[in-house]
PDB file of N, CA and C in Angstrom:
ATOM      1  N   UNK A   1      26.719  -6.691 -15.979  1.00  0.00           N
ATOM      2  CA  UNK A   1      25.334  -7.049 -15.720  1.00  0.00           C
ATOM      3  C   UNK A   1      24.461  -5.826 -15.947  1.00  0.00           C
ATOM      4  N   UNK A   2      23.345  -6.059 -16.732  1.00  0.00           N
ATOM      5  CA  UNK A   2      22.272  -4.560 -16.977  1.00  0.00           C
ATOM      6  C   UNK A   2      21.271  -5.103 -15.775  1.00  0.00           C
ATOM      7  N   UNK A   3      21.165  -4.334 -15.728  1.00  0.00           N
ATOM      8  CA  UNK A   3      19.259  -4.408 -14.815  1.00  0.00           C
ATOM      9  C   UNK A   3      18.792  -2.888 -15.081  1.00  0.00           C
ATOM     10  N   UNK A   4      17.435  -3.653 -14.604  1.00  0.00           N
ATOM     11  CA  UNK A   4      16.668  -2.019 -15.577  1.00  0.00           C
ATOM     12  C   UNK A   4      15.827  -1.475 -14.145  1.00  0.00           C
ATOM     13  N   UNK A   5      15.496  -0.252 -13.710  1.00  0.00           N
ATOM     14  CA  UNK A   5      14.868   0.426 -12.966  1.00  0.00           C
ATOM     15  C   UNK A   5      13.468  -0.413 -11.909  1.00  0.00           C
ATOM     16  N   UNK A   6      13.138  -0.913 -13.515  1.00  0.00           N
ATOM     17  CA  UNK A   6      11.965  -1.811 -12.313  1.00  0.00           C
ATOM     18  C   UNK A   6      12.797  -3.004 -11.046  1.00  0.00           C
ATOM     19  N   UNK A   7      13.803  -3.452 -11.955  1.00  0.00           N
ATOM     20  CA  UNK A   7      14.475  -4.090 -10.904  1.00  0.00           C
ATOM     21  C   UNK A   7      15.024  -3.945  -9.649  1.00  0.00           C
ATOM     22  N   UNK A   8      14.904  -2.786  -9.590  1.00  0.00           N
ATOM     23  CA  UNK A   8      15.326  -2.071  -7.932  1.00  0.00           C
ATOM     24  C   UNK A   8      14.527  -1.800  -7.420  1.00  0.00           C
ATOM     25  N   UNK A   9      13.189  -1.770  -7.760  1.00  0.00           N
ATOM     26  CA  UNK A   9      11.344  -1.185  -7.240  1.00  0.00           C
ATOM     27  C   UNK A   9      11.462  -2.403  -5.902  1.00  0.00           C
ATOM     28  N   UNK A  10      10.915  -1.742  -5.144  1.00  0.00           N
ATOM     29  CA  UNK A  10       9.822  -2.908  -3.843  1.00  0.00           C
ATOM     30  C   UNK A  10       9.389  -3.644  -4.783  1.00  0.00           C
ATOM     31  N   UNK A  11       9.020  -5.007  -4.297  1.00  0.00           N
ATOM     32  CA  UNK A  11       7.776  -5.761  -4.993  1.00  0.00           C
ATOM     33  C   UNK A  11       7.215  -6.692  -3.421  1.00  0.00           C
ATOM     34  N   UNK A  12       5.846  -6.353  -3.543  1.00  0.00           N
ATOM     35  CA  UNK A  12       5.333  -7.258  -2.664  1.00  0.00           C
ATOM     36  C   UNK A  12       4.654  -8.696  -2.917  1.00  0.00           C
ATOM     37  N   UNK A  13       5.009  -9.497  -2.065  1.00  0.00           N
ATOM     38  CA  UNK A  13       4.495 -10.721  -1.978  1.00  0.00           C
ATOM     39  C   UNK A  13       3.249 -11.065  -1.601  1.00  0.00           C
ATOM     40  N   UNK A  14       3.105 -10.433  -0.511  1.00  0.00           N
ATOM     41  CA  UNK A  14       1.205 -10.221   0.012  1.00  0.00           C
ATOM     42  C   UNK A  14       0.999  -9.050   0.637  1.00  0.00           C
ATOM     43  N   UNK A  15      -0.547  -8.407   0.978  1.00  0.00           N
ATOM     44  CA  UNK A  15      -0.916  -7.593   1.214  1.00  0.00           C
ATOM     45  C   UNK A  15      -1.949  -8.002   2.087  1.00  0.00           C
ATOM     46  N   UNK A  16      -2.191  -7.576   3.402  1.00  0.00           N
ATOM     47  CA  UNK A  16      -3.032  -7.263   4.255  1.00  0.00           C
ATOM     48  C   UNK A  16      -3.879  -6.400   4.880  1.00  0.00           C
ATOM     49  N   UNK A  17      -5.152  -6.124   5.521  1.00  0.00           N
ATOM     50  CA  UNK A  17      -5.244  -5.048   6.438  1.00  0.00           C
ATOM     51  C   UNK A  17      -5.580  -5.332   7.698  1.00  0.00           C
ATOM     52  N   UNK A  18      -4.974  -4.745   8.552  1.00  0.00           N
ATOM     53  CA  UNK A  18      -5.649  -4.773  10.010  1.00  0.00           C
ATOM     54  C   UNK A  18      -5.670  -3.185  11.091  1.00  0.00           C
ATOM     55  N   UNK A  19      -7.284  -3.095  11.458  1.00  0.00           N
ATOM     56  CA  UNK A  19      -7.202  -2.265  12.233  1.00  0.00           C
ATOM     57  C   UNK A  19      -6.984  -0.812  11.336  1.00  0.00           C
ATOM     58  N   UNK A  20      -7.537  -0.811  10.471  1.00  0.00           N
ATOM     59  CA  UNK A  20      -7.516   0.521   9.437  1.00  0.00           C
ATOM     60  C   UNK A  20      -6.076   0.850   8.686  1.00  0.00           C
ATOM     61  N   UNK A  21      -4.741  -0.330   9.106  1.00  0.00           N
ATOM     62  CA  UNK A  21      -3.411  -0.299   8.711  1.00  0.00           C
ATOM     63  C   UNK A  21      -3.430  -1.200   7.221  1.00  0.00           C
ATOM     64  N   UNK A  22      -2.754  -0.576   6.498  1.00  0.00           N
ATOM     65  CA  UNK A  22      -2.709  -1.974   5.391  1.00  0.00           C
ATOM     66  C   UNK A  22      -0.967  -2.556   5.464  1.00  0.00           C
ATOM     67  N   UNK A  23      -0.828  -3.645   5.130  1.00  0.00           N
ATOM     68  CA  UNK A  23       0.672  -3.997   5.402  1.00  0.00           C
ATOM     69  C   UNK A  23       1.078  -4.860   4.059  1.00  0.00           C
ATOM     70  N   UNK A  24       2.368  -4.860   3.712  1.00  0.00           N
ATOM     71  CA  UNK A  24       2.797  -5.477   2.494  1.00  0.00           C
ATOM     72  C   UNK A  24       3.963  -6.279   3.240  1.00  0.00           C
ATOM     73  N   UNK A  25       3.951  -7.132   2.621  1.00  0.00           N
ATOM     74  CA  UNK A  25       5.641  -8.045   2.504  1.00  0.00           C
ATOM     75  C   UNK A  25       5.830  -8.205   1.831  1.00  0.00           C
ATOM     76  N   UNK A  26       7.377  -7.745   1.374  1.00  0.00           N
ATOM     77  CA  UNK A  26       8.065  -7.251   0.385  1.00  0.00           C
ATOM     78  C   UNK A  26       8.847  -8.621  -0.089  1.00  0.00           C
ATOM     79  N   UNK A  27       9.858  -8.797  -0.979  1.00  0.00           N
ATOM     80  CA  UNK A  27      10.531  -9.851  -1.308  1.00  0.00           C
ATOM     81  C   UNK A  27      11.746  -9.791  -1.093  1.00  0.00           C
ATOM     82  N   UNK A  28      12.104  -8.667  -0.141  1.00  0.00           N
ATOM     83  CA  UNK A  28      13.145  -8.604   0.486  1.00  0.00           C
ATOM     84  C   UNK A  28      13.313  -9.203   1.672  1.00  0.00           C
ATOM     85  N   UNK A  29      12.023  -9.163   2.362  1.00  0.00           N
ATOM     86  CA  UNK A  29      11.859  -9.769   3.771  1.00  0.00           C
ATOM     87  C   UNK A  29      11.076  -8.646   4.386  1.00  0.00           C
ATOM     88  N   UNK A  30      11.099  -7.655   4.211  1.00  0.00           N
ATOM     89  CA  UNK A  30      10.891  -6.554   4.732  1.00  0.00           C
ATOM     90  C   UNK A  30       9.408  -6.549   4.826  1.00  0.00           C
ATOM     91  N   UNK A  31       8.420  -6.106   6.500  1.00  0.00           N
ATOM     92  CA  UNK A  31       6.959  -5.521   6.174  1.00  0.00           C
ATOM     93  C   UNK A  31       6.910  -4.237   6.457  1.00  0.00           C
ATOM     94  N   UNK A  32       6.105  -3.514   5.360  1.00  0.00           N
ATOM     95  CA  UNK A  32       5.792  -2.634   5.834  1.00  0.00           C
ATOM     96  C   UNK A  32       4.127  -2.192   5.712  1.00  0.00           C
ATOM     97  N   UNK A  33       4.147  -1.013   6.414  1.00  0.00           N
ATOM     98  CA  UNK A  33       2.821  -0.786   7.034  1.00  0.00           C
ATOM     99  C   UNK A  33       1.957   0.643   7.114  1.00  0.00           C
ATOM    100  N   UNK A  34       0.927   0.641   6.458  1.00  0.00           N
ATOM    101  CA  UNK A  34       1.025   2.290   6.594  1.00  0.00           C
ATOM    102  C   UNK A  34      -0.553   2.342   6.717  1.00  0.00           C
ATOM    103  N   UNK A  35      -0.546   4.028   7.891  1.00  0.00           N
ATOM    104  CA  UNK A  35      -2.914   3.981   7.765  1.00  0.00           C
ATOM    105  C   UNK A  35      -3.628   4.199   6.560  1.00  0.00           C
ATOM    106  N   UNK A  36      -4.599   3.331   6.360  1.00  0.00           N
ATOM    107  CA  UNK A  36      -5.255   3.676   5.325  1.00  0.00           C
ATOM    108  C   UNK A  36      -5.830   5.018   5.574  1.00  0.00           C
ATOM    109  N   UNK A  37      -5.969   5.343   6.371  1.00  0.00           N
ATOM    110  CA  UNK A  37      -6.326   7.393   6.562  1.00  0.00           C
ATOM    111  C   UNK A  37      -5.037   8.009   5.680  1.00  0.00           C
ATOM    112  N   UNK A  38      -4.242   7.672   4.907  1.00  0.00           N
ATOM    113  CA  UNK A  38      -3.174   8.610   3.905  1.00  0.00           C
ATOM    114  C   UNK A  38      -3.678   8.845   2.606  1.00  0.00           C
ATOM    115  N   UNK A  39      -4.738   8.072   2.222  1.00  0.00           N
ATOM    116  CA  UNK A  39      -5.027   8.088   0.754  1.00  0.00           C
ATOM    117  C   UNK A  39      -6.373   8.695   0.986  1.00  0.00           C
ATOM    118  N   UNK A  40      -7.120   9.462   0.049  1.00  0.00           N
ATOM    119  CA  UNK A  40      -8.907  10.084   0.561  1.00  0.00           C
ATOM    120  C   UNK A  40      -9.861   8.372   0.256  1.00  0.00           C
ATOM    121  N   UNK A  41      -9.131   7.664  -1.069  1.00  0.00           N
ATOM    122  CA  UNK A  41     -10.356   7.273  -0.871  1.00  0.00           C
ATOM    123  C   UNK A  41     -10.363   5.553  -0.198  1.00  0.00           C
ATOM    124  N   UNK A  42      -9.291   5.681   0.591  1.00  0.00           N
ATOM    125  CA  UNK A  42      -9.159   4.300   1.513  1.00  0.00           C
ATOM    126  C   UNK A  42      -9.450   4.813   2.896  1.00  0.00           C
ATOM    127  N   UNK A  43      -9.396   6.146   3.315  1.00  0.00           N
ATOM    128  CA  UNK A  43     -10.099   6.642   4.596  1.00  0.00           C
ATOM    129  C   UNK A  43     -11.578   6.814   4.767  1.00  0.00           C
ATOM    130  N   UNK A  44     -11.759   6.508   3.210  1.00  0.00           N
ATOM    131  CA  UNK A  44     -13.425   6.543   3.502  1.00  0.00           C
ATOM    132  C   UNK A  44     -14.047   5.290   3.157  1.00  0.00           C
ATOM    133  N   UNK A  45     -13.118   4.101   3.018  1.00  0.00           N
ATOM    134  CA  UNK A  45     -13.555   3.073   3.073  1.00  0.00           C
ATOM    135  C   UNK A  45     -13.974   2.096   4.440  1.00  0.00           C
ATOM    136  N   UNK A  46     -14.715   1.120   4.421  1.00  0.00           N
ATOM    137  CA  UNK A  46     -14.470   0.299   6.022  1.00  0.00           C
ATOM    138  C   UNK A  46     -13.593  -0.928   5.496  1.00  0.00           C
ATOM    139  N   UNK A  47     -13.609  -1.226   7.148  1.00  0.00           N
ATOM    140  CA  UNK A  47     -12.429  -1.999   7.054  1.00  0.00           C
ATOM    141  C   UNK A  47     -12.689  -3.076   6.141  1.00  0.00           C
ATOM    142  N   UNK A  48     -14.044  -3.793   6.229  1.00  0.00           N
ATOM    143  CA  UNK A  48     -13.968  -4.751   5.356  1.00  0.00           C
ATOM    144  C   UNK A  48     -13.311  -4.425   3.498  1.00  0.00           C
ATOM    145  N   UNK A  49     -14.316  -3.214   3.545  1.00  0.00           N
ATOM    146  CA  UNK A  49     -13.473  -2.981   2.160  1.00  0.00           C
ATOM    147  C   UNK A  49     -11.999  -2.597   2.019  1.00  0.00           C
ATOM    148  N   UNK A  50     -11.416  -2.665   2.892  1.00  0.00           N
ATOM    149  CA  UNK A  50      -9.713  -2.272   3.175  1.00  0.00           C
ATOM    150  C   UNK A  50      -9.222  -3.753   2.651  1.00  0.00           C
ATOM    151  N   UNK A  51      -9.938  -4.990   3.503  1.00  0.00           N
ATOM    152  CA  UNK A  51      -9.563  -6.076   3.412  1.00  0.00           C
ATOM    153  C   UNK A  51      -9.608  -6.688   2.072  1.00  0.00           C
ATOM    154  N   UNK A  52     -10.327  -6.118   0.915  1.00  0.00           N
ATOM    155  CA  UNK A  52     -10.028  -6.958  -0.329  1.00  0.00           C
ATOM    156  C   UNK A  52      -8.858  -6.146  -1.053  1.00  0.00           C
ATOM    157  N   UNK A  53      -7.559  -5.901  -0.580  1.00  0.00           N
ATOM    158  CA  UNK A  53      -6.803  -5.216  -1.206  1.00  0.00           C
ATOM    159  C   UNK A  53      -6.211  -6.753  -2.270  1.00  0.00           C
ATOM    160  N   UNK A  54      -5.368  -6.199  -3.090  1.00  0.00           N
ATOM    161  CA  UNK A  54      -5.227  -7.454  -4.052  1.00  0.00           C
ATOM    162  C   UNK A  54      -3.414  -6.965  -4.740  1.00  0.00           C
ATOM    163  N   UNK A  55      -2.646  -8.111  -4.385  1.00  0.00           N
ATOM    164  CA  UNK A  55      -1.019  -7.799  -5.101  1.00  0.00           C
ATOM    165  C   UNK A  55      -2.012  -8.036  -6.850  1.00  0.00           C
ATOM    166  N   UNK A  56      -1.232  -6.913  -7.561  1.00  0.00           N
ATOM    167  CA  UNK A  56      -1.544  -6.853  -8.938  1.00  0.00           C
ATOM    168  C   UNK A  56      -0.134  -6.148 -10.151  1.00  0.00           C
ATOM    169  N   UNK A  57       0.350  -6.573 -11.000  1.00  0.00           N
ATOM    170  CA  UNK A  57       0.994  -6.149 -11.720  1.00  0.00           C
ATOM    171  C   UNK A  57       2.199  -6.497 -11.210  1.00  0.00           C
ATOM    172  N   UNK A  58       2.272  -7.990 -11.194  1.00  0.00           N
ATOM    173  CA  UNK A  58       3.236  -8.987 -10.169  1.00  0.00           C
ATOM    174  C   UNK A  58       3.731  -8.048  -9.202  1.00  0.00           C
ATOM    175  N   UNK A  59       3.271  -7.714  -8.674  1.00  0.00           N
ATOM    176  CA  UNK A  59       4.168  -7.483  -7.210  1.00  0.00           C
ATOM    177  C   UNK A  59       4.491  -5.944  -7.069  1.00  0.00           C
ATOM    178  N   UNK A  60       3.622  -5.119  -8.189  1.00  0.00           N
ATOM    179  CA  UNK A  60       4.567  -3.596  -8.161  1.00  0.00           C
ATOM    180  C   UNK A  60       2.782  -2.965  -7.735  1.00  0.00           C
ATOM    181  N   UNK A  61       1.828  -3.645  -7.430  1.00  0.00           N
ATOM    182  CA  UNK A  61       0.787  -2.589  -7.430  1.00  0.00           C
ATOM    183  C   UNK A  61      -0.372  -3.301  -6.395  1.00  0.00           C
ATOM    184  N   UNK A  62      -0.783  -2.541  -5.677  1.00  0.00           N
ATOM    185  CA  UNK A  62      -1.942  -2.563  -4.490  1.00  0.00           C
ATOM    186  C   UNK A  62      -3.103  -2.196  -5.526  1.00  0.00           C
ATOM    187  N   UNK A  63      -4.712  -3.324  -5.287  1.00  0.00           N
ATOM    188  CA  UNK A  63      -5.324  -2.864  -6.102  1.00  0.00           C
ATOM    189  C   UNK A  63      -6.691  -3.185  -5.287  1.00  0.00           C
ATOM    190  N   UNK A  64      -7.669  -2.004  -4.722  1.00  0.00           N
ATOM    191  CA  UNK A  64      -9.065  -2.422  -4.554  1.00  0.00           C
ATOM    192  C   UNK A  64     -10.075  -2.290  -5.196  1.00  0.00           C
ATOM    193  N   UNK A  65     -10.662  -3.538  -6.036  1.00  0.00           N
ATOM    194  CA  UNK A  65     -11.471  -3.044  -7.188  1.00  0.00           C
ATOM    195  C   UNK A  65     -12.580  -2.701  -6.964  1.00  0.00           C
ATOM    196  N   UNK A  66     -13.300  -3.026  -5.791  1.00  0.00           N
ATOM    197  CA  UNK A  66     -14.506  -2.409  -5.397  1.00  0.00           C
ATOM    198  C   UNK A  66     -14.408  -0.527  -4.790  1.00  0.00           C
ATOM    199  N   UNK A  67     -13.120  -0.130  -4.222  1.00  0.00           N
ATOM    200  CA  UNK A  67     -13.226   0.925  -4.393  1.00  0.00           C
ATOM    201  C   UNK A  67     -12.638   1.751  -5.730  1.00  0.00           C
ATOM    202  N   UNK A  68     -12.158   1.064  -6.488  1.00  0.00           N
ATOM    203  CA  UNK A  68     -11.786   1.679  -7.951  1.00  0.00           C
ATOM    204  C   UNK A  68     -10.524   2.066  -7.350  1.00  0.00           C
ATOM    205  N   UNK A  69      -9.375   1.408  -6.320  1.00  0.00           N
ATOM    206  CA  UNK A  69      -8.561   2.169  -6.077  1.00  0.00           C
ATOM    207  C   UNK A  69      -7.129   1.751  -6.318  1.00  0.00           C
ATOM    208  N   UNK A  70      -6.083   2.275  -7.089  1.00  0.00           N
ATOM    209  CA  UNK A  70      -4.940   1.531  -7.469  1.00  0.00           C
ATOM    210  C   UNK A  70      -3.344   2.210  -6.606  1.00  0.00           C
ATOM    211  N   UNK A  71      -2.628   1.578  -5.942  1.00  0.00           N
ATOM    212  CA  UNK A  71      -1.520   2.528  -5.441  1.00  0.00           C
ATOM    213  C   UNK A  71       0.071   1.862  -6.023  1.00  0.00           C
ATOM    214  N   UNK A  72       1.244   2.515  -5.996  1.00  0.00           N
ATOM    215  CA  UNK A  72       2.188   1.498  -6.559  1.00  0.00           C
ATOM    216  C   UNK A  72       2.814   0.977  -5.239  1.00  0.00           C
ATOM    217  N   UNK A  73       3.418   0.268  -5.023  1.00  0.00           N
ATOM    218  CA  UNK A  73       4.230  -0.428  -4.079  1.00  0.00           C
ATOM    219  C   UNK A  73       5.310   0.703  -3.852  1.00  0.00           C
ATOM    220  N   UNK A  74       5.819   0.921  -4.716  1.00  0.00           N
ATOM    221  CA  UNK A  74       7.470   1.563  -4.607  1.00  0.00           C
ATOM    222  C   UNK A  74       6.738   3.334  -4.548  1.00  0.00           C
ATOM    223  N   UNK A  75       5.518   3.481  -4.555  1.00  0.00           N
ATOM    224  CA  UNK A  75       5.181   5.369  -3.711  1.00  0.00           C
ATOM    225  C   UNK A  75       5.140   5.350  -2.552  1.00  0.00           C
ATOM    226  N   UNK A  76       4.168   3.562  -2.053  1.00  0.00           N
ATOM    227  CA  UNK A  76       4.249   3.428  -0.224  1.00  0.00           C
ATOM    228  C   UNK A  76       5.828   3.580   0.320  1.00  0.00           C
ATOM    229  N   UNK A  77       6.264   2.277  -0.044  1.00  0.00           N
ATOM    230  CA  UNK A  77       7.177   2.377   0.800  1.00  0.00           C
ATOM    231  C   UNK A  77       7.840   3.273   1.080  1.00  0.00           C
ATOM    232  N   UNK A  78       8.156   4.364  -0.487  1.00  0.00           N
ATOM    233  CA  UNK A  78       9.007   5.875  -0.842  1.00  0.00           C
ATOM    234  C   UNK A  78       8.099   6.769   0.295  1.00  0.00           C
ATOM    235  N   UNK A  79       7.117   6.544   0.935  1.00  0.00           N
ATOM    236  CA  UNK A  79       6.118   7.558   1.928  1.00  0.00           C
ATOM    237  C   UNK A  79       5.398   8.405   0.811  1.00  0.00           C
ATOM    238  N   UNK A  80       5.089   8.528  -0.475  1.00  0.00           N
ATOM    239  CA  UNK A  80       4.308   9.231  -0.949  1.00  0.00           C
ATOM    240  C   UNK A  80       2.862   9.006  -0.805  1.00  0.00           C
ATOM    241  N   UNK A  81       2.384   9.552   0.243  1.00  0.00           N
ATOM    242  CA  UNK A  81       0.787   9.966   0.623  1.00  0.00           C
ATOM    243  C   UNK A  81       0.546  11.234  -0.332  1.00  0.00           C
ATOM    244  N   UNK A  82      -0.962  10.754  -0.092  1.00  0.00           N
ATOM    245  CA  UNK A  82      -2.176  11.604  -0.407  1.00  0.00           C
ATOM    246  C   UNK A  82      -2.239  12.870   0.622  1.00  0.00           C
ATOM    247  N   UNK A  83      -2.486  12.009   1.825  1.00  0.00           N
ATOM    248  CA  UNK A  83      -2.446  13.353   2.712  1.00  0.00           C
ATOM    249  C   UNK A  83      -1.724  13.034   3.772  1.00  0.00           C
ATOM    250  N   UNK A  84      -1.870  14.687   4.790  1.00  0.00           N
ATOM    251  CA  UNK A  84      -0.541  14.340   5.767  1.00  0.00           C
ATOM    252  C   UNK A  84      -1.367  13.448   6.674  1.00  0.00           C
ATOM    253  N   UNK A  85      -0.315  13.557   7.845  1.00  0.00           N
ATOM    254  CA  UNK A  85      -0.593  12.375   9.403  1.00  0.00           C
ATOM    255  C   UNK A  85      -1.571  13.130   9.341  1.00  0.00           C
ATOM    256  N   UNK A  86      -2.655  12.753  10.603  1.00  0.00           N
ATOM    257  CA  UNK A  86      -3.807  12.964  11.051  1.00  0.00           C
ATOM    258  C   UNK A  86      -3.371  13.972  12.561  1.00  0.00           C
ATOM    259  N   UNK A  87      -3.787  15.104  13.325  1.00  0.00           N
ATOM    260  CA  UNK A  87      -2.921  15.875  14.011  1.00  0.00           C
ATOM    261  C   UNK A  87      -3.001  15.201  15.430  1.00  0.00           C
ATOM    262  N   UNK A  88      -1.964  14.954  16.136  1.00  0.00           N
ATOM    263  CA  UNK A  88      -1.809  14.149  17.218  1.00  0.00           C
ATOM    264  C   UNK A  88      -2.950  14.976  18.698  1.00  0.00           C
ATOM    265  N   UNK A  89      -3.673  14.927  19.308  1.00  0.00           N
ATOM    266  CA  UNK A  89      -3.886  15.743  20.460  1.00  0.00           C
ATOM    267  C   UNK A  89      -3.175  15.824  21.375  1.00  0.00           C
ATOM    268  N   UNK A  90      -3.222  16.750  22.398  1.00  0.00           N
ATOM    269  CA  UNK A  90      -2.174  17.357  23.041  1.00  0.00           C
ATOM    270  C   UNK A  90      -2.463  16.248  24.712  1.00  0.00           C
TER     271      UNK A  90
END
C-alpha cells in the first residue's frame, strides 16, 4: 500500500471559536483547541472576527478572510505558534 505524506496530516472537519479559543475536530475524532492570543494577527482580532474562521483546502487549512489570515491544521495541532504562552501571574 503507498500513501503519500498528506495522508498522515490532521484534517479537520469543523472549526469553531469560543471565548478567544479556536477549536477544530479532526477526522480522527479528536478536538483540539488552542488561544487565539498564539498567532499576532488573531490576538488582535475580536471575537466576532475569530468566529468567521472557515475549514479550507479540504480539511488541511484554517482560513479568516476578513482578517487575511491563513494557518495549516497539521502546524496547530504540531503546537507551532507565532508566539509564546502569555506569562502566568504569580
Amino acid at each position: 500500500m503507498n500513501t503519500t505524506a498528506i495522508d498522515n496530516e490532521p484534517c479537520a472537519l469543523r472549526a469553531w471559536a469560543e471565548a478567544r479559543m479556536i477549536y477544530l475536530e479532526l477526522t480522527d475524532g479528536r478536538i483540539v483547541g488552542f488561544p487565539a492570543d498564539r498567532f499576532k494577527t488573531l490576538r488582535a482580532a475580536t471575537q466576532e472576527q475569530l468566529k468567521q474562521v472557515t475549514i479550507e483546502v479540504n480539511g488541511y487549512a484554517l482560513r479568516w478572510e476578513t482578517l487575511d489570515e491563513d494557518l495549516t491544521v497539521a502546524g496547530v495541532v504540531a503546537g507551532r505558534f507565532q508566539l509564546p504562552l502569555p506569562e502566568q501571574a504569580a
